[in-house]
PDB file of N, CA and C in Angstrom:
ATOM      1  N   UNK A   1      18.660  44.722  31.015  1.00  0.00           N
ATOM      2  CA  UNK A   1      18.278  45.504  29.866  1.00  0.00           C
ATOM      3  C   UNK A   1      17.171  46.461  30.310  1.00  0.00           C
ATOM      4  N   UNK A   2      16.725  47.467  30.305  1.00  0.00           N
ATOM      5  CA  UNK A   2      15.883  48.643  30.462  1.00  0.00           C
ATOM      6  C   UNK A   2      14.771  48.580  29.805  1.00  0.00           C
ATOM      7  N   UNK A   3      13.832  49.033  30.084  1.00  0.00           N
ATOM      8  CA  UNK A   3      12.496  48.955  29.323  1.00  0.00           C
ATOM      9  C   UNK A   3      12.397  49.252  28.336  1.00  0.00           C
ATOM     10  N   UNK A   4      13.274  50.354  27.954  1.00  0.00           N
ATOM     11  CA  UNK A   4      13.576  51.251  26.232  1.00  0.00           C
ATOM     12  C   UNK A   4      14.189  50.181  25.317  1.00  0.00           C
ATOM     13  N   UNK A   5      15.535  49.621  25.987  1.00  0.00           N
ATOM     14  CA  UNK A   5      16.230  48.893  25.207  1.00  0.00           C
ATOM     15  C   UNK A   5      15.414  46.976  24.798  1.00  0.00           C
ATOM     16  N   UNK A   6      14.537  47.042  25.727  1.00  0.00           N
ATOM     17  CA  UNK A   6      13.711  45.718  25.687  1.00  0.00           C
ATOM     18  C   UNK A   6      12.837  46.387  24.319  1.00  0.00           C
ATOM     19  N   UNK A   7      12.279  47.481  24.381  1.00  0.00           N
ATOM     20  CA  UNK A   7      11.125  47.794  23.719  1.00  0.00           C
ATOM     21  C   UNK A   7      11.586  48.405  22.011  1.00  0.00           C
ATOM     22  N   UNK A   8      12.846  48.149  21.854  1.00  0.00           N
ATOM     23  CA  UNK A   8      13.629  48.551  20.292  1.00  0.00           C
ATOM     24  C   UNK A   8      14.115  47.203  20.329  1.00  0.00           C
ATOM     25  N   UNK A   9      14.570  46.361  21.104  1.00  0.00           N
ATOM     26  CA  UNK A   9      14.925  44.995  20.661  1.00  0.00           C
ATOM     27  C   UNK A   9      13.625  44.254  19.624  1.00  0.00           C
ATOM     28  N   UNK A  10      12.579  44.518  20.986  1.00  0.00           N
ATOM     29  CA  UNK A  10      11.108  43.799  20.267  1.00  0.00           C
ATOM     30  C   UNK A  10      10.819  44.386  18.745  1.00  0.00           C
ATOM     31  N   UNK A  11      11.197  45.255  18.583  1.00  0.00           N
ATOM     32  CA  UNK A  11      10.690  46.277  17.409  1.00  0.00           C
ATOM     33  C   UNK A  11      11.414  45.924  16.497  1.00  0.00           C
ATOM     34  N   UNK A  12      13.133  45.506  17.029  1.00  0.00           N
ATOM     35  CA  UNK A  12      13.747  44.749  16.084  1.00  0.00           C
ATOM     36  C   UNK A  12      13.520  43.700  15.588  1.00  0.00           C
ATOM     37  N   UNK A  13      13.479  43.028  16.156  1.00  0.00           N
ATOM     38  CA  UNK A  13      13.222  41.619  15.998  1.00  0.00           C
ATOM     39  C   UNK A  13      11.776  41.298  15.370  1.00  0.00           C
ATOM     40  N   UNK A  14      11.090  42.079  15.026  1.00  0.00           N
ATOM     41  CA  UNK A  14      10.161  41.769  14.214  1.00  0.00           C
ATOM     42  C   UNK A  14      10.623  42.671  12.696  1.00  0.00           C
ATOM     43  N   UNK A  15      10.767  43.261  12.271  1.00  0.00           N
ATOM     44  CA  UNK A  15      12.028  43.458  10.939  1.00  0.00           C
ATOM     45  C   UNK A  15      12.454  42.451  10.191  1.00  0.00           C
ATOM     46  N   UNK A  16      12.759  42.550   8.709  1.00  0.00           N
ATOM     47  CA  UNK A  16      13.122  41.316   7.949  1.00  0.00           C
ATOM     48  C   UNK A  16      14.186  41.204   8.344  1.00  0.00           C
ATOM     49  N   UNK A  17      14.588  39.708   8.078  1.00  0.00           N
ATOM     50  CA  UNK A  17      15.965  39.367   8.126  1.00  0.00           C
ATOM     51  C   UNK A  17      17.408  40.359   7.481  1.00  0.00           C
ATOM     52  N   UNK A  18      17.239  40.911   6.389  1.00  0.00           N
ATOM     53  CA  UNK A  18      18.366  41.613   6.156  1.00  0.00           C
ATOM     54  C   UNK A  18      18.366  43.048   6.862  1.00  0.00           C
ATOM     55  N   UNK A  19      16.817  43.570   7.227  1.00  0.00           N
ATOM     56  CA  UNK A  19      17.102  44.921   7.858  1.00  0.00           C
ATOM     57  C   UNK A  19      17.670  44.161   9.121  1.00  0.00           C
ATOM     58  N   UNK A  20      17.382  43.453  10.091  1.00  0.00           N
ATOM     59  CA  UNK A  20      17.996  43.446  10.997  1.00  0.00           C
ATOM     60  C   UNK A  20      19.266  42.767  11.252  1.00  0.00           C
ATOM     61  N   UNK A  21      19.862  42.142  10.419  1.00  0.00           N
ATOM     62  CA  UNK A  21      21.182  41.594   9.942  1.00  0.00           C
ATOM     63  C   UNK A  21      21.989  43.216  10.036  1.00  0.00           C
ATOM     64  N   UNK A  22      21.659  44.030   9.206  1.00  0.00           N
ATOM     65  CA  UNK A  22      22.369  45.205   9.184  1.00  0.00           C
ATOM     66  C   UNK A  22      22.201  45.991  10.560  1.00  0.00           C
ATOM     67  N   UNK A  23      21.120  46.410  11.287  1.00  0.00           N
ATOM     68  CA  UNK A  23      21.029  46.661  12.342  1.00  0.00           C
ATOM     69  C   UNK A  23      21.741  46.437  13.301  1.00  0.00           C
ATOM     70  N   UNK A  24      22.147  44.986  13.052  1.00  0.00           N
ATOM     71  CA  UNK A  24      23.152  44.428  14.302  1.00  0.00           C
ATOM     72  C   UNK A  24      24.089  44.394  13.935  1.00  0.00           C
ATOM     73  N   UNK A  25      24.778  44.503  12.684  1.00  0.00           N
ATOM     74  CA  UNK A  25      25.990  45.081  12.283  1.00  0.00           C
ATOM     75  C   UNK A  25      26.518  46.840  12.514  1.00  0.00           C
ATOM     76  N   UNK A  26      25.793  47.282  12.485  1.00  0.00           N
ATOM     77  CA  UNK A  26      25.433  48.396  12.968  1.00  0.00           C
ATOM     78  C   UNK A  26      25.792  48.732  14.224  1.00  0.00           C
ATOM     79  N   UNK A  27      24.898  47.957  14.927  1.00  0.00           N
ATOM     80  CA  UNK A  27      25.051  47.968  16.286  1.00  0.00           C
ATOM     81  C   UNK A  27      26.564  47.495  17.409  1.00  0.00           C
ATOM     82  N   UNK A  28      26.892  46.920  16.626  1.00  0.00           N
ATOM     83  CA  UNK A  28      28.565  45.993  16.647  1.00  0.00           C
ATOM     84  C   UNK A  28      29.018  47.000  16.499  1.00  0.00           C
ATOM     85  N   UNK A  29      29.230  47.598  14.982  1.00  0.00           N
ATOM     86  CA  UNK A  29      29.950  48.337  15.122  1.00  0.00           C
ATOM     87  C   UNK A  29      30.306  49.525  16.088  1.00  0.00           C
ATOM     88  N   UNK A  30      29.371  50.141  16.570  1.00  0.00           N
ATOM     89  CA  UNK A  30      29.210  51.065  17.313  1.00  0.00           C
ATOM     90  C   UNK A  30      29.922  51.133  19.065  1.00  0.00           C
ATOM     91  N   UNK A  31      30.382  49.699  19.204  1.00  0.00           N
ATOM     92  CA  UNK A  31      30.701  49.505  20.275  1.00  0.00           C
ATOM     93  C   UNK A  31      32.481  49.084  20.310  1.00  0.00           C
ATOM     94  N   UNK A  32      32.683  49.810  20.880  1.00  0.00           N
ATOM     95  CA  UNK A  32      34.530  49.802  20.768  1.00  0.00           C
ATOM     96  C   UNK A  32      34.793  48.415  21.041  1.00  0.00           C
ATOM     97  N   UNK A  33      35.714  48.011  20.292  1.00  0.00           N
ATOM     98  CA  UNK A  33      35.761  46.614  20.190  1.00  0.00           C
ATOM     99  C   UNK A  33      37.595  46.691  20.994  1.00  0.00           C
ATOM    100  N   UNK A  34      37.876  45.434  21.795  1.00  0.00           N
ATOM    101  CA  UNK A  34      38.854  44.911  22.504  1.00  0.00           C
ATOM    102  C   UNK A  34      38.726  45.380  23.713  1.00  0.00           C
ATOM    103  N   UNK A  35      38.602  46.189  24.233  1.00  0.00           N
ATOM    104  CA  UNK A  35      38.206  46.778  25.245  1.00  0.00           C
ATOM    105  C   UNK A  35      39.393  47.332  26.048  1.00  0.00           C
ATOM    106  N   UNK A  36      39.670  47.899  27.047  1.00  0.00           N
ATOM    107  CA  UNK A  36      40.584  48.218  27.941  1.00  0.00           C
ATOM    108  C   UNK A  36      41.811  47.079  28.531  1.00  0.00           C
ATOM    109  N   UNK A  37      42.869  47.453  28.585  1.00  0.00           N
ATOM    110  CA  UNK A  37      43.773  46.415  28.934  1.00  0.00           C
ATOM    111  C   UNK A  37      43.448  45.909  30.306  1.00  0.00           C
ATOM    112  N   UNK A  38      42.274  46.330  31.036  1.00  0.00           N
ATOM    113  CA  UNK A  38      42.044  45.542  32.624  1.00  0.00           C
ATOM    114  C   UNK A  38      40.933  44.923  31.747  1.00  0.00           C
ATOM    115  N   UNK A  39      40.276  45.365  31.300  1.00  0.00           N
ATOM    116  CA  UNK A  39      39.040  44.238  30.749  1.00  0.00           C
ATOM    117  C   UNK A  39      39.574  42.709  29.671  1.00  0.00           C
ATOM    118  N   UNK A  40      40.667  43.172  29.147  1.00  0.00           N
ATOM    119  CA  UNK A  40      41.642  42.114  28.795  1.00  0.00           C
ATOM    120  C   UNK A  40      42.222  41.130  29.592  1.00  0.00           C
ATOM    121  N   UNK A  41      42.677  41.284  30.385  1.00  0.00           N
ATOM    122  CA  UNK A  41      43.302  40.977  31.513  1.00  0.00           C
ATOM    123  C   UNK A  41      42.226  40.171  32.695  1.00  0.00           C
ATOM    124  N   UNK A  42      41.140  40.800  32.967  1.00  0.00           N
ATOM    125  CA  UNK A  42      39.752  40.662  33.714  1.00  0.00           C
ATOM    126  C   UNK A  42      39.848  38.923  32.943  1.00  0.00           C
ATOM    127  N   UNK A  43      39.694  38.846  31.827  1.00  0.00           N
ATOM    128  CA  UNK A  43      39.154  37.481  30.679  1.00  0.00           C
ATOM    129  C   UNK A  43      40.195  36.584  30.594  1.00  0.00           C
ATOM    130  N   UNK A  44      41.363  37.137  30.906  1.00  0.00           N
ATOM    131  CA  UNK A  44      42.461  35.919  30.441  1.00  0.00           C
ATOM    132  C   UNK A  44      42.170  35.183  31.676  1.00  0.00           C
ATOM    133  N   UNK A  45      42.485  36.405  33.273  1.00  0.00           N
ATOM    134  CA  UNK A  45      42.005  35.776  34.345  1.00  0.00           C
ATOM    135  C   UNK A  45      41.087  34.691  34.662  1.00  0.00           C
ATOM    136  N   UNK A  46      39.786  35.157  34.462  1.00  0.00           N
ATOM    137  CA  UNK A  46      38.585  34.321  34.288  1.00  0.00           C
ATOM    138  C   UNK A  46      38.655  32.578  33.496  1.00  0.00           C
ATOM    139  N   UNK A  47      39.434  32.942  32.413  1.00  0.00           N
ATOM    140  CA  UNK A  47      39.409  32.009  31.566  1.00  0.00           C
ATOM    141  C   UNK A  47      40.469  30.322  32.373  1.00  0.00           C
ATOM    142  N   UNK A  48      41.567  31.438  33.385  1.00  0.00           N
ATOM    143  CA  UNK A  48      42.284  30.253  33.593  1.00  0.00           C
ATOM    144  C   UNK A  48      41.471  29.775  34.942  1.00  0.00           C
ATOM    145  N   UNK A  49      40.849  31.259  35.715  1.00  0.00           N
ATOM    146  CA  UNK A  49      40.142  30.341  36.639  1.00  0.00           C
ATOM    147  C   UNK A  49      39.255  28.989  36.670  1.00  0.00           C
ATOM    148  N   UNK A  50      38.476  29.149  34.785  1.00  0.00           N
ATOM    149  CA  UNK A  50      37.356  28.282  34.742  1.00  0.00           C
ATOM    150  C   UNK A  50      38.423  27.027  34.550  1.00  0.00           C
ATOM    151  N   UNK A  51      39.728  27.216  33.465  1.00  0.00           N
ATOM    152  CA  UNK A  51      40.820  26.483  33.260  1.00  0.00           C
ATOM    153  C   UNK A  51      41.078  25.228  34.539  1.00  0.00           C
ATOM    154  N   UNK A  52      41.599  26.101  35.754  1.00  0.00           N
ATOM    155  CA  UNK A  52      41.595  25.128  36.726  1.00  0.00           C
ATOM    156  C   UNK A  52      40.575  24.692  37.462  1.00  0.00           C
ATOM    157  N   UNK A  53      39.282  25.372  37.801  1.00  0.00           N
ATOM    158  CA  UNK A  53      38.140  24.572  37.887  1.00  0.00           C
ATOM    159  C   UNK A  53      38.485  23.199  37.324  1.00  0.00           C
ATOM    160  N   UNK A  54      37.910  22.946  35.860  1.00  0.00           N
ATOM    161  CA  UNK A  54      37.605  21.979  35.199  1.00  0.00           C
ATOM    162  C   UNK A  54      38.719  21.312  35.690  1.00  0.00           C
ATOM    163  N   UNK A  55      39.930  21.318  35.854  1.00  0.00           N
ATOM    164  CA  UNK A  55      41.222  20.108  36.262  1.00  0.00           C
ATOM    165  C   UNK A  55      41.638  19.972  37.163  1.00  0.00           C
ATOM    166  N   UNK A  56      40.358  20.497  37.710  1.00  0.00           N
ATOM    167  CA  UNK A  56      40.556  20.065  39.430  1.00  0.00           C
ATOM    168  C   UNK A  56      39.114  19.230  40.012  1.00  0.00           C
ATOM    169  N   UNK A  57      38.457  19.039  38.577  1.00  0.00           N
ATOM    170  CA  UNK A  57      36.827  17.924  38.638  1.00  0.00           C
ATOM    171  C   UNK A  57      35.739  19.033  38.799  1.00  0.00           C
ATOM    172  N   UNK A  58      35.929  20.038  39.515  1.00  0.00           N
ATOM    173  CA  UNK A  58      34.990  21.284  39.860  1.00  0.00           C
ATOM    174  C   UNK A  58      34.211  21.801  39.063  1.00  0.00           C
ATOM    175  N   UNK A  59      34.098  21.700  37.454  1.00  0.00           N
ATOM    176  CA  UNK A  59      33.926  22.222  36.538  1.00  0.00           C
ATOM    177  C   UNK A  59      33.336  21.618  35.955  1.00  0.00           C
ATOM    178  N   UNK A  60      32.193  22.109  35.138  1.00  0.00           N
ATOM    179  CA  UNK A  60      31.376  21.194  33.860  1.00  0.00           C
ATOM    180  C   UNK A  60      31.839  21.675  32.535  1.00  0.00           C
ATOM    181  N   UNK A  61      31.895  20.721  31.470  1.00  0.00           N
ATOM    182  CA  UNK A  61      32.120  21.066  30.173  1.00  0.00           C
ATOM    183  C   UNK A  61      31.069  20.683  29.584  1.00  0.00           C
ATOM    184  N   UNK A  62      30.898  21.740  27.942  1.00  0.00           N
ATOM    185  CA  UNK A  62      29.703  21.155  27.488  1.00  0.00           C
ATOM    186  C   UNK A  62      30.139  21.145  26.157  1.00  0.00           C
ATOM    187  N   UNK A  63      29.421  20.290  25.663  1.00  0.00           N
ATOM    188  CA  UNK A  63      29.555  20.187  24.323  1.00  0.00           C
ATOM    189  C   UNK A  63      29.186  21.144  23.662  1.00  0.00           C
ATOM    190  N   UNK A  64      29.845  22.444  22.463  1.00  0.00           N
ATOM    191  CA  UNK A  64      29.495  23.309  22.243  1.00  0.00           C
ATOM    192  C   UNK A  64      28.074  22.991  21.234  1.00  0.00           C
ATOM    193  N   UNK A  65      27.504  22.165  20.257  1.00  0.00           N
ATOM    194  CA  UNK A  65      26.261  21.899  19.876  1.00  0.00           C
ATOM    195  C   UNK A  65      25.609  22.324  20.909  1.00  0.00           C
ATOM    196  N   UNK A  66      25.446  21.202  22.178  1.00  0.00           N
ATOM    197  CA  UNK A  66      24.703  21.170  23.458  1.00  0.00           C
ATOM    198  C   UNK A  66      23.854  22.696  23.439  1.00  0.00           C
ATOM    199  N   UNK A  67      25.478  23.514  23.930  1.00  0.00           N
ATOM    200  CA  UNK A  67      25.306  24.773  24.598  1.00  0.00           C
ATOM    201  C   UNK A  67      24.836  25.410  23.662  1.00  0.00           C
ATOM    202  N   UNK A  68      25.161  25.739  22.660  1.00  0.00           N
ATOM    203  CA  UNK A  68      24.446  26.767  21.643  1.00  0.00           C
ATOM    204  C   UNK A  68      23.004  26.464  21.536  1.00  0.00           C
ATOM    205  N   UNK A  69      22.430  24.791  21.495  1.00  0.00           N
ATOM    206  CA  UNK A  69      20.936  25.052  21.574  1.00  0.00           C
ATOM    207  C   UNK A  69      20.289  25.278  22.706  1.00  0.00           C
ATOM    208  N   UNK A  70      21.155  25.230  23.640  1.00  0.00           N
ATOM    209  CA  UNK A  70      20.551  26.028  25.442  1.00  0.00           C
ATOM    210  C   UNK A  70      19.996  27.031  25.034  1.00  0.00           C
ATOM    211  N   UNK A  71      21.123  27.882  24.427  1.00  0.00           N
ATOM    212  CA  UNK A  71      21.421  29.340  24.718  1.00  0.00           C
ATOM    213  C   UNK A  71      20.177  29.690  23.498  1.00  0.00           C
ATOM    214  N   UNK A  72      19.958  28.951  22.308  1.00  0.00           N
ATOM    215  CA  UNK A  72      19.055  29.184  21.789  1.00  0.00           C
ATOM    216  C   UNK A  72      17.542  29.297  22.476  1.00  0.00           C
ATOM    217  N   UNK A  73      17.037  28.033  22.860  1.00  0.00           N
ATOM    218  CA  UNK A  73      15.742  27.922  23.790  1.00  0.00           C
ATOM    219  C   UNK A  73      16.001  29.003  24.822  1.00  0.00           C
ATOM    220  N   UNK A  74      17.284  29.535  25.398  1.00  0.00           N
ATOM    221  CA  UNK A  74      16.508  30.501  26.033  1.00  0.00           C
ATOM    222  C   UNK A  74      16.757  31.504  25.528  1.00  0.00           C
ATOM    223  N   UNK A  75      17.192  31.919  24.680  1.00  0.00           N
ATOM    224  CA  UNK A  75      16.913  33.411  23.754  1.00  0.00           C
ATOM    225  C   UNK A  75      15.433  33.509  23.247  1.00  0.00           C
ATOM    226  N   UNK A  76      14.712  32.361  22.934  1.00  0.00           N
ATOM    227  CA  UNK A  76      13.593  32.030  21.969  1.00  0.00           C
ATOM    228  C   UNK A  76      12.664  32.148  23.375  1.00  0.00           C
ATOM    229  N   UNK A  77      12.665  31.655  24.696  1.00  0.00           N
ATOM    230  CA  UNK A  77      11.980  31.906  25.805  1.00  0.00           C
ATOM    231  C   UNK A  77      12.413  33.182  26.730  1.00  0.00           C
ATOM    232  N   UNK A  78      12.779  34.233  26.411  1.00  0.00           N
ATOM    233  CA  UNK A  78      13.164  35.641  26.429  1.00  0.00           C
ATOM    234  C   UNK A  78      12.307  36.601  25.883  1.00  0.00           C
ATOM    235  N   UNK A  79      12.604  35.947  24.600  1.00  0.00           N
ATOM    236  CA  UNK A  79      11.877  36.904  23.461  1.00  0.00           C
ATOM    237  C   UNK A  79      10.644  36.911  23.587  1.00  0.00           C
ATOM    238  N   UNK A  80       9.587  35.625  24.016  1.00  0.00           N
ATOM    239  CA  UNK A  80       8.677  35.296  23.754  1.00  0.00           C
ATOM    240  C   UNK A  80       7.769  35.536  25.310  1.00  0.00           C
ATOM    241  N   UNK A  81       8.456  35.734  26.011  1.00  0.00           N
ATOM    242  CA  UNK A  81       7.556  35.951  27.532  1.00  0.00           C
ATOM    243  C   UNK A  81       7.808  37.627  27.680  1.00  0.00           C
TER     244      UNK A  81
END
């Protein structure tokens, strides 16, 4: 992320909840959604690679609870350093 885009995130993220609810709807929208048929393709790939990982023992699974409060603590230790 760039110093600009770090420095309008921060700016966001201090905003009430509904301005920045819309903001990031906003912001969604703005970005072409499905993407290119190689970037399609790029994900199905990926997906079976992780696919046979995991059924071949190579692979970790997580419990999606688990992972979402990872991904929380480190969004919340992002924001905050």
């Amino acid at each position: 992320m760039t110093s600009t885009a770090k420095k309008i995130l921060d700016e966001a993220l201090s905003l009430p909840e509904d301005d920045r609810r819309r903001l990031g709807e906003a912001l969604l929208d703005s970005v072409p959604r499905g993407g290119s048929e190689d970037t399609q393709q790029a994900w199905v790939d990926e997906a079976r690679r992780r696919a046979e990982r995991v059924e071949r023992g190579e692979g970790e699974l997580l419990d999606l609870d688990e992972a979402l409060t990872d991904l929380r603590a480190d969004v919340r230790r992002i924001h905050q350093g």
